[in-house]
C-alpha atoms as a PDB file:
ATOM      1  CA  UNK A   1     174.018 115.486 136.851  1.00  0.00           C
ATOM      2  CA  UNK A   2     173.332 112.035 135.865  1.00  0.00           C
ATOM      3  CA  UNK A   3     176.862 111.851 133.839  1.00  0.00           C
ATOM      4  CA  UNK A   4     178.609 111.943 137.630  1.00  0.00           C
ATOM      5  CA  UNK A   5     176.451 108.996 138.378  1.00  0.00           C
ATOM      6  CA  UNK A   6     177.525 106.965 135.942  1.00  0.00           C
ATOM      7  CA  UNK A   7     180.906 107.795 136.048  1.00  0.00           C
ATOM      8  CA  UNK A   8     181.082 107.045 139.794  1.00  0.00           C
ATOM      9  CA  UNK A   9     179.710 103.354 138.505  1.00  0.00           C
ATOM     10  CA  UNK A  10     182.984 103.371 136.569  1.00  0.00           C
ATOM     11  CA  UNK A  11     185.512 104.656 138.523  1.00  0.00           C
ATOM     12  CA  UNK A  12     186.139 105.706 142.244  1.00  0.00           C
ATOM     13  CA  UNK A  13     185.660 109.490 142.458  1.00  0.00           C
ATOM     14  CA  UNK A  14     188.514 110.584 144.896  1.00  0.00           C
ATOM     15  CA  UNK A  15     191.420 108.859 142.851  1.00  0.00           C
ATOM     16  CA  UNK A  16     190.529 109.805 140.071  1.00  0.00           C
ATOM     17  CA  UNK A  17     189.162 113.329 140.433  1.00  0.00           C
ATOM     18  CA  UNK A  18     192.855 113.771 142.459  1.00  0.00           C
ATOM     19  CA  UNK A  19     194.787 112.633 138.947  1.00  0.00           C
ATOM     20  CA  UNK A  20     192.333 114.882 137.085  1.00  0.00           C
ATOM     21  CA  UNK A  21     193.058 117.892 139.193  1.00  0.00           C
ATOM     22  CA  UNK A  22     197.064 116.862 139.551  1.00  0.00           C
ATOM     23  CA  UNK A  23     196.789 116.803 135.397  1.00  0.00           C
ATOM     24  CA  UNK A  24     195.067 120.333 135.966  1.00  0.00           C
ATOM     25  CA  UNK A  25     196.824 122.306 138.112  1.00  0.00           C
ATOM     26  CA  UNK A  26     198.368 125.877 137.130  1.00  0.00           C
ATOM     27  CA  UNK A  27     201.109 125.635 140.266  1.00  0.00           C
ATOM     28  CA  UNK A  28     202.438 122.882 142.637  1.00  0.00           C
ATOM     29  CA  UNK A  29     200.359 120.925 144.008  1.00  0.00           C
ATOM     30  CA  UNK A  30     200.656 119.772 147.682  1.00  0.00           C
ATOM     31  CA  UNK A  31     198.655 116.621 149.378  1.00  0.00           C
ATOM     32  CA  UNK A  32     196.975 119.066 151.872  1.00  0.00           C
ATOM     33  CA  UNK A  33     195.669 121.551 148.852  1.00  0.00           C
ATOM     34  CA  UNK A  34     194.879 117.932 146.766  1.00  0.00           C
ATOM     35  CA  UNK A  35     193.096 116.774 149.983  1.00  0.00           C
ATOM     36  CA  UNK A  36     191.283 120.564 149.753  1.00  0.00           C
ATOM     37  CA  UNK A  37     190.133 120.254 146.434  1.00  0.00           C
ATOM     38  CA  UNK A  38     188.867 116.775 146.369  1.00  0.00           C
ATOM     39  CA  UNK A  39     186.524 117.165 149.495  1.00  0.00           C
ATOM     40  CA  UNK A  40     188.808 114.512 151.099  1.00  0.00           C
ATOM     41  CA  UNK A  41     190.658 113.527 154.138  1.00  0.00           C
ATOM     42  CA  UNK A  42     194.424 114.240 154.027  1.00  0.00           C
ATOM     43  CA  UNK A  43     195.337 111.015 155.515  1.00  0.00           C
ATOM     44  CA  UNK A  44     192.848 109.531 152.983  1.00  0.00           C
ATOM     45  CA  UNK A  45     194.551 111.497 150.583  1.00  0.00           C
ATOM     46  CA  UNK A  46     198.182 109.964 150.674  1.00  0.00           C
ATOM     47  CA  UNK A  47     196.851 106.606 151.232  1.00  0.00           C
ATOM     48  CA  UNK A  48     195.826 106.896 147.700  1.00  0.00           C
ATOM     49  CA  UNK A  49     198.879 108.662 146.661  1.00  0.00           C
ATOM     50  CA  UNK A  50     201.399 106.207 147.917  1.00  0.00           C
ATOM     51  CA  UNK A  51     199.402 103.458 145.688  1.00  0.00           C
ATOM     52  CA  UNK A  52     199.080 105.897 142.982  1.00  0.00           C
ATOM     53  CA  UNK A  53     203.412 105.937 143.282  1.00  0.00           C
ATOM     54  CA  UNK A  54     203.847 102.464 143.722  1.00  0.00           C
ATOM     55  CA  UNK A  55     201.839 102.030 140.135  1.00  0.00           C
ATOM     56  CA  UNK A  56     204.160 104.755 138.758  1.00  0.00           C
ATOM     57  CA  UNK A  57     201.244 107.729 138.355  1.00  0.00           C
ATOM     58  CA  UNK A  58     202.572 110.064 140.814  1.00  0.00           C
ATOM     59  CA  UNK A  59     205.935 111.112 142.060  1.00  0.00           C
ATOM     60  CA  UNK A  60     206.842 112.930 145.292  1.00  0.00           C
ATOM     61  CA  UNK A  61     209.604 115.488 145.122  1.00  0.00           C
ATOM     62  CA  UNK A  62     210.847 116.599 148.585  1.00  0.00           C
ATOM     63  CA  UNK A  63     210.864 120.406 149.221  1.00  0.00           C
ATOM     64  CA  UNK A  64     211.716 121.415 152.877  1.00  0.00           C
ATOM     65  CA  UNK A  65     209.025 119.931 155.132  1.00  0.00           C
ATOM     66  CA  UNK A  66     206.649 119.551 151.777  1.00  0.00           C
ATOM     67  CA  UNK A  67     206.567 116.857 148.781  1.00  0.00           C
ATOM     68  CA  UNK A  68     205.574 118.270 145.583  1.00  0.00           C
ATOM     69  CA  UNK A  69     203.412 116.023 144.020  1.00  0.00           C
ATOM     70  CA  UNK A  70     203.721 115.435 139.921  1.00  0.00           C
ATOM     71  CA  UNK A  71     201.980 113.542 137.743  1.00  0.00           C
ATOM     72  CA  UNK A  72     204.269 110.455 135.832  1.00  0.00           C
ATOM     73  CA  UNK A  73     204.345 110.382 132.047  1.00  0.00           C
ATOM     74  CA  UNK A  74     202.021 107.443 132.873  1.00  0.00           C
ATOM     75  CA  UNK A  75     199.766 109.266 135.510  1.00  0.00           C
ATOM     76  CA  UNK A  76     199.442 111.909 132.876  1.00  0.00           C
ATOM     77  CA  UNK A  77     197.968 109.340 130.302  1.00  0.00           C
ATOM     78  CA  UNK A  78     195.916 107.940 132.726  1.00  0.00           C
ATOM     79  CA  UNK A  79     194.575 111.147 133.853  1.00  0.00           C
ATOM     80  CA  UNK A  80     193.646 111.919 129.852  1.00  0.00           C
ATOM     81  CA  UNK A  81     191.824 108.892 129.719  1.00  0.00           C
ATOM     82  CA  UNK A  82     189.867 109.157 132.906  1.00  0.00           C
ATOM     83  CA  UNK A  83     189.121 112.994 131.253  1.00  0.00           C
ATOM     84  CA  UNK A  84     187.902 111.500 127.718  1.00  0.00           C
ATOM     85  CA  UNK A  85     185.545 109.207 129.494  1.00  0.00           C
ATOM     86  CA  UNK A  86     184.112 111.576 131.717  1.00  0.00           C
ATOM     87  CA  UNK A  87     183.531 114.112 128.763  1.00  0.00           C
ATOM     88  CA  UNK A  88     181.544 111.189 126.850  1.00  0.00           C
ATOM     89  CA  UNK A  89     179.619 110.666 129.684  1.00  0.00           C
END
């Protein structure tokens, strides 16, 4: 377990484990289920999404009473990268 240590020297765990697992998912992907899977807050949780959309990652798509949350062309780079330099580690 010593590669998550030194990743979490790197990078912040939550944002990037939530573009990791946006990058990931098989289905839509909600902020509550994100919140879920990253062991986080859900207010926590869009805090870092609304950053996340004002740097272009993520984009919310209004459905009903829920935003569908999708990764950018950008986000989906980003989250690549994050993935090749956890898998070195």
């Amino acid at each position: 377990m010593q590669n998550k240590e030194i990743f979490r020297v790197f990078f912040r765990e939550k944002p990037a484990m939530m573009l990791i697992n946006l990058k990931n998912a098989k289905g839509e992907v909600y902020a509550s289920s994100l919140a879920k899977t990253v062991d986080c807050t859900y207010s926590h949780v869009v805090k870092i999404l609304q950053a996340m959309q004002k740097a272009g990652l993520v984009n919310f798509e209004k459905q009903g009473r829920l935003k569908l949350l999708t990764l950018t062309k950008s986000g989906s780079e980003v989250a690549d990268h994050i993935s090749g330099v956890m898998n070195l580690l």
